[in-house]
Protein backbone atom coordinates (compact mmCIF):
# COMPACT_ATOMS: atom_id res chain seq x y z
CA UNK A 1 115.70 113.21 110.73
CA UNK A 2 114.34 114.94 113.78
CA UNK A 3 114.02 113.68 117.60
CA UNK A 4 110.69 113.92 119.40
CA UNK A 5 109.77 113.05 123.20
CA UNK A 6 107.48 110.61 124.24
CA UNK A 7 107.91 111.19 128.05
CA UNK A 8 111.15 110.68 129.05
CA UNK A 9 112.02 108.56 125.68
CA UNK A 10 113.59 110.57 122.20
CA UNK A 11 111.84 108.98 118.99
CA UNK A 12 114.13 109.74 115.54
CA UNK A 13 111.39 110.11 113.09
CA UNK A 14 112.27 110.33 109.07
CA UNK A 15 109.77 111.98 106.89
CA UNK A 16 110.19 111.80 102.95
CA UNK A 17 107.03 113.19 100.29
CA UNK A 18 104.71 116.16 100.39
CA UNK A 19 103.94 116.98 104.01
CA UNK A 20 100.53 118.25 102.38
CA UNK A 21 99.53 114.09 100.82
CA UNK A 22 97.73 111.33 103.18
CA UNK A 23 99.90 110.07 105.61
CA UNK A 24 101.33 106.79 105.50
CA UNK A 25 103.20 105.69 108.77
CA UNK A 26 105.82 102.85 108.15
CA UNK A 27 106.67 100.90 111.57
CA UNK A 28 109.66 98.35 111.21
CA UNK A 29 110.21 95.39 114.01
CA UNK A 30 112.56 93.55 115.64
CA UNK A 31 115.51 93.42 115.18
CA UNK A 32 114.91 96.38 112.41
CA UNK A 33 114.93 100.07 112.44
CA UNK A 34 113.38 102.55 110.42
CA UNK A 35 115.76 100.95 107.03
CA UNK A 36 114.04 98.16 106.98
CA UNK A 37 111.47 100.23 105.06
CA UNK A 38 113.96 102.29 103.02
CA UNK A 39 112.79 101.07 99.25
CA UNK A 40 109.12 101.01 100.07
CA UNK A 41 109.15 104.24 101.17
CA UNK A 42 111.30 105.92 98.39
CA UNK A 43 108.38 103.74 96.49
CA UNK A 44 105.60 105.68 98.74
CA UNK A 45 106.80 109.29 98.44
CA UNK A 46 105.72 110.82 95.15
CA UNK A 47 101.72 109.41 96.33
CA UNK A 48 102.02 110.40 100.05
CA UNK A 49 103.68 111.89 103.15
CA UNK A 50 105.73 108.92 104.34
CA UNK A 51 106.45 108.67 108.00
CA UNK A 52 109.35 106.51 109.62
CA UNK A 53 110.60 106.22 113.28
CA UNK A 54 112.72 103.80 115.46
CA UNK A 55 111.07 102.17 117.82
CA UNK A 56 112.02 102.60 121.63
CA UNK A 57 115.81 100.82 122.25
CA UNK A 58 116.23 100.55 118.21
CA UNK A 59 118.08 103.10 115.58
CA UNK A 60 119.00 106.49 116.73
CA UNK A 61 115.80 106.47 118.87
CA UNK A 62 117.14 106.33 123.13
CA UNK A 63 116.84 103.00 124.92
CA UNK A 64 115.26 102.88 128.22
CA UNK A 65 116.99 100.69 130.59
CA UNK A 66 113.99 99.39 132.77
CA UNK A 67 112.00 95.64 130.96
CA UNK A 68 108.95 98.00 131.66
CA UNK A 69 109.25 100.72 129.68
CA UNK A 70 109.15 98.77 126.76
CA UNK A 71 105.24 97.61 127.47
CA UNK A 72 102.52 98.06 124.92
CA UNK A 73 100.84 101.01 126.02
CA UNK A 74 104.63 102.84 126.31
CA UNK A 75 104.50 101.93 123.06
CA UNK A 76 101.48 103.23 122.10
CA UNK A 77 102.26 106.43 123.80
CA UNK A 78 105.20 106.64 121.09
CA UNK A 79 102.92 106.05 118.27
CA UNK A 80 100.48 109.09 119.85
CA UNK A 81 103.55 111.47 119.88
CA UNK A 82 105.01 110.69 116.56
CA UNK A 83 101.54 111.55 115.32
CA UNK A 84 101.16 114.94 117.55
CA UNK A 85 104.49 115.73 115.70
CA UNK A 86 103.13 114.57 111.99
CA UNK A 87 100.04 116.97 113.37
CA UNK A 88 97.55 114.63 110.90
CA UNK A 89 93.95 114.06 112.25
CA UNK A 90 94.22 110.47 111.05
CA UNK A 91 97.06 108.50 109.06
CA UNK A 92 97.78 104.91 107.68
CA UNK A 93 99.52 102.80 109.19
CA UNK A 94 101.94 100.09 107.81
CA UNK A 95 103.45 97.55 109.70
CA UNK A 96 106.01 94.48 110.05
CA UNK A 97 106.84 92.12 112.56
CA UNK A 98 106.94 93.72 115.80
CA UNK A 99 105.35 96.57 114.51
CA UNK A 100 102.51 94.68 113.66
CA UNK A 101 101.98 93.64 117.41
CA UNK A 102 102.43 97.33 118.47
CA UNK A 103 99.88 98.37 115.05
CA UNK A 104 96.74 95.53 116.39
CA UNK A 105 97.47 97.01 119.80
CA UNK A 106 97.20 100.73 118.69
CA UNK A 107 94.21 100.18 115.86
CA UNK A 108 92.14 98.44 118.99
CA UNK A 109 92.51 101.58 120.98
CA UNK A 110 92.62 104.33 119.15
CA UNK A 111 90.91 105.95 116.25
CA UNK A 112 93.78 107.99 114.96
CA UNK A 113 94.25 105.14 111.85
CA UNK A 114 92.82 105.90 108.78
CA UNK A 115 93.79 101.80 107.95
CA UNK A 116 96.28 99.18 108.88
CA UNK A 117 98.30 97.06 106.71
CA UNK A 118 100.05 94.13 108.51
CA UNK A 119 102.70 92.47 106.95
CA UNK A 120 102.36 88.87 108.31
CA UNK A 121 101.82 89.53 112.43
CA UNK A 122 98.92 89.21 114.68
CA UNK A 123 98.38 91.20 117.68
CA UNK A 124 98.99 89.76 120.93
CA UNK A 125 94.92 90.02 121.61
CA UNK A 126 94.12 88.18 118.29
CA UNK A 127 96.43 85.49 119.28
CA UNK A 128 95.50 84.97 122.47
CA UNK A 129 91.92 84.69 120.76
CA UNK A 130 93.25 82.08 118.33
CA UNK A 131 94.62 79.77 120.71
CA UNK A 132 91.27 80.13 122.65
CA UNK A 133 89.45 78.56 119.65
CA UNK A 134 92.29 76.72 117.84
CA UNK A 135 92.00 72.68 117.85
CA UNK A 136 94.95 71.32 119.95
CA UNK A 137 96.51 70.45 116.34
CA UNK A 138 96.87 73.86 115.22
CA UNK A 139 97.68 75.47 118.42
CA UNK A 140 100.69 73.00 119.09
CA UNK A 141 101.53 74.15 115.21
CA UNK A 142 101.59 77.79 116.16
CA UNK A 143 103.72 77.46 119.06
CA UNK A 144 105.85 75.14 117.32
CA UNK A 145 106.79 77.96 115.07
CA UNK A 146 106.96 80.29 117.73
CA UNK A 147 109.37 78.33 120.11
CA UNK A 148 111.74 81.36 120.01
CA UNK A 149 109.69 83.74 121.86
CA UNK A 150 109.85 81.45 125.31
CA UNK A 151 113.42 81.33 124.62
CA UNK A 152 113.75 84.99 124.42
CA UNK A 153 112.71 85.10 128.29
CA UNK A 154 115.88 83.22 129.31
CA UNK A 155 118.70 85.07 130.82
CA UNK A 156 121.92 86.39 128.91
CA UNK A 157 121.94 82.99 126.16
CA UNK A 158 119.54 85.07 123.82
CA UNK A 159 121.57 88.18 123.86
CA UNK A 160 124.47 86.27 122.44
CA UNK A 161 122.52 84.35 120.21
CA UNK A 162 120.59 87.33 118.66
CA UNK A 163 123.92 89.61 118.26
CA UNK A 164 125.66 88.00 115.67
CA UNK A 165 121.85 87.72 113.80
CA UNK A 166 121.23 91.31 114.35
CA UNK A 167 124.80 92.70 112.87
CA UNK A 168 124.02 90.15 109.71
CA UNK A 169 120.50 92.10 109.35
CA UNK A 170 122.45 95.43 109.43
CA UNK A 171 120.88 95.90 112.70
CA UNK A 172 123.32 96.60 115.70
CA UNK A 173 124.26 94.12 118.88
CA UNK A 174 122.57 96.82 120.99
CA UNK A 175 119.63 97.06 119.23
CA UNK A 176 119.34 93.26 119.33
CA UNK A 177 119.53 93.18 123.54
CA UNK A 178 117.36 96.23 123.54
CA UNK A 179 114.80 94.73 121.47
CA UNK A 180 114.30 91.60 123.41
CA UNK A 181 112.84 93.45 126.62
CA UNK A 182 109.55 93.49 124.21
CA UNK A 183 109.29 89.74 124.16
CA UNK A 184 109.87 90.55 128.41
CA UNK A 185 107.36 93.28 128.73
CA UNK A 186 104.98 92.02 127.02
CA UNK A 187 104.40 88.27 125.78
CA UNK A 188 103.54 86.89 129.07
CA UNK A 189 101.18 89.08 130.40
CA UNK A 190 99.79 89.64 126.91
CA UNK A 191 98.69 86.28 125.99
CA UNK A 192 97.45 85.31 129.57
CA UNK A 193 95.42 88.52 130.04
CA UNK A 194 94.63 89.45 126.70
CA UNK A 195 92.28 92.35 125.64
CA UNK A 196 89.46 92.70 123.33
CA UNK A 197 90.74 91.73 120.30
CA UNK A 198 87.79 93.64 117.89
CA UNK A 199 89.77 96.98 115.88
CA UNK A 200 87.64 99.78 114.66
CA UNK A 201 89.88 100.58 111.46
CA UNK A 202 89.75 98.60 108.11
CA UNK A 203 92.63 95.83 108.06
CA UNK A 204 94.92 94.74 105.30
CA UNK A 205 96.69 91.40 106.05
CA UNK A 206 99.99 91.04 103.75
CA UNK A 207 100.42 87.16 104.23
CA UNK A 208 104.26 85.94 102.91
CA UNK A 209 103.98 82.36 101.79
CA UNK A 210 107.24 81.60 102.78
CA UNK A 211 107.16 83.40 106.40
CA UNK A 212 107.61 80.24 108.71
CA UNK A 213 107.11 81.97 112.00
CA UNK A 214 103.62 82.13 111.49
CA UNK A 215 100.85 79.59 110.82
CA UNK A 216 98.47 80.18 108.01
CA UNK A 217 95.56 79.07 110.41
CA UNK A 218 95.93 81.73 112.90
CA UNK A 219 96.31 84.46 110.18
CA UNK A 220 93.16 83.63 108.57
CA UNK A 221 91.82 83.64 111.83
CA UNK A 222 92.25 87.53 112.07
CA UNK A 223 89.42 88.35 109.68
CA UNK A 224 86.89 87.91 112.04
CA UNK A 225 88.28 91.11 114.32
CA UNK A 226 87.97 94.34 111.82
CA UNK A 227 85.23 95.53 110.37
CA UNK A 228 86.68 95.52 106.95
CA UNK A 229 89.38 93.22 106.21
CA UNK A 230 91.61 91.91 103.07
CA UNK A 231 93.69 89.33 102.99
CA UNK A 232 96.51 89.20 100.86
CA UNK A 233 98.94 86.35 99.72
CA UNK A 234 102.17 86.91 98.46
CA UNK A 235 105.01 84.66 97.44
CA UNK A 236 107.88 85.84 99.55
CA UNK A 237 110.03 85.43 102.93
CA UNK A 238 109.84 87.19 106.45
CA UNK A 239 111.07 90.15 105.15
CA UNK A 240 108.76 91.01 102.34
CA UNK A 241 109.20 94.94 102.17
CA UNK A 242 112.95 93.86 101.49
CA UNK A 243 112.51 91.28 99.01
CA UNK A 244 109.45 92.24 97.12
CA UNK A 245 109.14 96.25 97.88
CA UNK A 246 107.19 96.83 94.55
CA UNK A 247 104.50 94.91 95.73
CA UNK A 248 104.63 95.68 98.71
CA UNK A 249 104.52 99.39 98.28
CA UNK A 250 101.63 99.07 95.71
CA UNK A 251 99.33 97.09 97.98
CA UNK A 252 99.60 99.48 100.93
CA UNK A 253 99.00 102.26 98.31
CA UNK A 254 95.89 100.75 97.12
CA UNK A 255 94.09 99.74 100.11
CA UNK A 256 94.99 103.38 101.77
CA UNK A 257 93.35 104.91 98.83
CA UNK A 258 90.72 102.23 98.93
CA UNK A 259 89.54 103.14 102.41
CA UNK A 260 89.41 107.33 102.07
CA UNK A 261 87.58 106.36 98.48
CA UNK A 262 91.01 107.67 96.80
């Protein structure tokens, strides 16, 4: 493990494989850390460089006090300086949960991604597109599954809720309050005032059949924002790199070496 800076913020970052191999970049959610990836990435290493970190507030990364610092772009700003540090011209890019918000937001305004590989998460522009087009009967199913994010705005009742969770998760009680001032920085704002939700970087949707905290109609929905996109199905729960790493591992292998014609 080593500790970069991103501003005033210090990112652990976990590297395993041949420095010299495509990149793969492996970015957990909440209320993970960088283990959350632990098997797929032992999986990963003998094909490529694999990259970990902890996001902002999670893991042995620091935890900015201020709701604001914990806004997409800071975010993104991470992602840049993990990637100065890798010192790759372009890498892959795997994400879960969370991660996947912070990956759409990242793969729309950058062109340091080689691909993308969501496991099961829109961006926050994408959704915000969705429920634009959506019929009211598949809108009110989306935010029927997603009645915990409003919740997560409330004062003080979600930290006590979500610590208990977070220790059975192996994730920590402070990881779990840190990790809600991303719901605060950035769901409001994000869905009202959305951006351009077109990417420039082939896409690779991991769908998990038994993930109930997102509706099947807004993640087929997603197609229509990269210029090359696969959708894949897989029988499994929200935490797919945990319960079916195997696969998981292989189909991010594949469609990395699928888009540099590996």
């Amino acid at each position: 493990m080593r500790l970069i800076a991103s501003g005033e913020v210090r990112l652990a970052v976990y590297e395993q494989g041949d420095p010299a191999s495509p990149t793969i970049v492996l970015l957990h959610g909440y209320p993970d850390d960088h283990r959350v990836w632990d098997q797929v990435a032992d999986l990963l290493q003998d094909r490529f460089h694999v990259v970990r970190y902890d996001v902002r507030g999670a893991g042995g990364s620091s935890a900015p006090r201020a709701v604001g610092a914990y806004r997409l772009d800071r975010l993104a700003a991470d992602m840049d300086a993990v990637l100065d540090a890798v010192g790759k011209p372009k890498v892959h890019l795997a994400a879960h949960d969370w991660g996947s918000i912070q990956g759409w937001y990242f793969a729309g305004r950058s062109d340091r991604l080689a691909s993308f590989t969501s496991l099961g998460g829109p961006g926050l522009d994408q959704a915000a597109a969705f429920f634009r087009q959506a019929g009211p009967l598949r809108a009110a199913g989306q935010l029927m599954r997603s009645w915990y994010i409003a919740a997560f705005q409330l004062p003080v009742l979600p930290e006590l809720v979500m610590a208990p969770l977070a220790r059975a998760l192996g994730a920590t009680a402070a990881d779990a309050r840190n990790g809600l001032k991303l719901y605060r920085a950035n769901m409001a704002g994000g869905l009202r005032r959305p951006g351009d939700p077109h990417v420039n970087v082939p896409v690779q949707l991991i769908e998990s059949t038994r993930d109930h905290y997102v509706s099947p109609w807004l993640l087929a929905s997603l197609g229509q924002w990269a210029p090359k996109f696969r959708h894949r199905r897989i029988v499994a729960d929200h935490w797919a790199q945990r319960s079916r790493p195997e696969t998981v591992a292989a189909l991010i292998a594949e469609f990395a070496e699928w888009t540099t014609g590996g």
